[in-house]
Protein backbone atom coordinates (compact mmCIF):
# COMPACT_ATOMS: atom_id res chain seq x y z
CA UNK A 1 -24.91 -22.07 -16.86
CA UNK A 2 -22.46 -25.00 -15.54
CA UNK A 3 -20.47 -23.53 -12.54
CA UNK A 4 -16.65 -24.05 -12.63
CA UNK A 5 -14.98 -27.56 -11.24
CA UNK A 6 -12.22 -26.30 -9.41
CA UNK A 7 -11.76 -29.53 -7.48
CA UNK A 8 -8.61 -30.81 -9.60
CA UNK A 9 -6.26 -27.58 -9.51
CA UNK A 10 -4.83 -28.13 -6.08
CA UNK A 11 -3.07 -30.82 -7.54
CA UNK A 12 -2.07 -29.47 -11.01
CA UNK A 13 -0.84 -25.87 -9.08
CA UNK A 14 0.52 -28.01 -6.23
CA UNK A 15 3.59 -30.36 -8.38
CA UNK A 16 3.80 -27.14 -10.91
CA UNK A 17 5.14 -24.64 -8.28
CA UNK A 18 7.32 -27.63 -6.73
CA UNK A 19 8.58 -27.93 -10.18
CA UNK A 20 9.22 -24.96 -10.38
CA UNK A 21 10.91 -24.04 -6.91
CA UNK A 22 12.93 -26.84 -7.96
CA UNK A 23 14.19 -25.95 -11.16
CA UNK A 24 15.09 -22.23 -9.89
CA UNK A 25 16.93 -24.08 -6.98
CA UNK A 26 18.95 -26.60 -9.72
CA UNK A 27 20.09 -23.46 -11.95
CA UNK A 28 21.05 -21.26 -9.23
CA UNK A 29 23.14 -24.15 -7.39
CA UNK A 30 24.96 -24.47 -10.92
CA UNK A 31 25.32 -20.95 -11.83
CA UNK A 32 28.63 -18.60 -10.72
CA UNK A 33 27.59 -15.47 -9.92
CA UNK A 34 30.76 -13.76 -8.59
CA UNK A 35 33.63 -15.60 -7.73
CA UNK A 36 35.03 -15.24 -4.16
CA UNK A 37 37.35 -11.97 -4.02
CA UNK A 38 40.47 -12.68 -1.47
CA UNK A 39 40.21 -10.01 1.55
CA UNK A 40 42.60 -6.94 1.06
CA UNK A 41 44.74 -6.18 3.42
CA UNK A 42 45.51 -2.79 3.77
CA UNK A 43 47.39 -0.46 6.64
CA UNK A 44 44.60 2.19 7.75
CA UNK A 45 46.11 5.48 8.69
CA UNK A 46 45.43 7.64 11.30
CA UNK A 47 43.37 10.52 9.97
CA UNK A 48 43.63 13.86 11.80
CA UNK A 49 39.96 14.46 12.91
CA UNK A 50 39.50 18.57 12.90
CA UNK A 51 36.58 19.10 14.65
CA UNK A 52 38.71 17.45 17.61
CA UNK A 53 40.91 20.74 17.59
CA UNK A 54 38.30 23.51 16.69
CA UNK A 55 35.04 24.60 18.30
CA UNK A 56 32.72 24.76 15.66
CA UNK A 57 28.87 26.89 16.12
CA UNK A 58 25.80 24.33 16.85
CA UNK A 59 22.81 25.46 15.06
CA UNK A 60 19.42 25.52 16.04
CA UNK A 61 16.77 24.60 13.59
CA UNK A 62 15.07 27.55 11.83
CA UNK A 63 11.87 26.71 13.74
CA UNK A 64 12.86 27.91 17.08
CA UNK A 65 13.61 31.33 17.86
CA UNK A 66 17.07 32.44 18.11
CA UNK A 67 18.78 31.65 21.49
CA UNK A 68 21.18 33.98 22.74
């Protein structure tokens, strides 16, 4: 049985992926995805944080035993 010649894919495999790499690169440099959006500029408020005011219970995890 003749064995495989393998000798010529480097360079069939070789120029195809550059080919390739280089066609992907060509129609994503030409394609718009999203347009730019202009930043919004927006007053941020002050929120009113309520665990600032209140004391609020820690818990432990149910796998220790209850500290008191």
């Amino acid at each position: 049985m003749p064995q495989l010649n393998t000798t010529t894919w480097l360079t069939v495999i070789t120029p195809t992926l550059l080919a390739l790499f280089l066609i992907t690169q060509l129609k994503l440099l030409n394609s718009h995805l999203h347009p730019p959006t202009p930043p919004k500029f927006t007053k941020t408020k002050p929120h009113a944080k309520p665990w600032e005011l209140k004391w609020t219970k820690i818990y432990s995890p149910h796998s220790l035993p209850p500290q008191y």
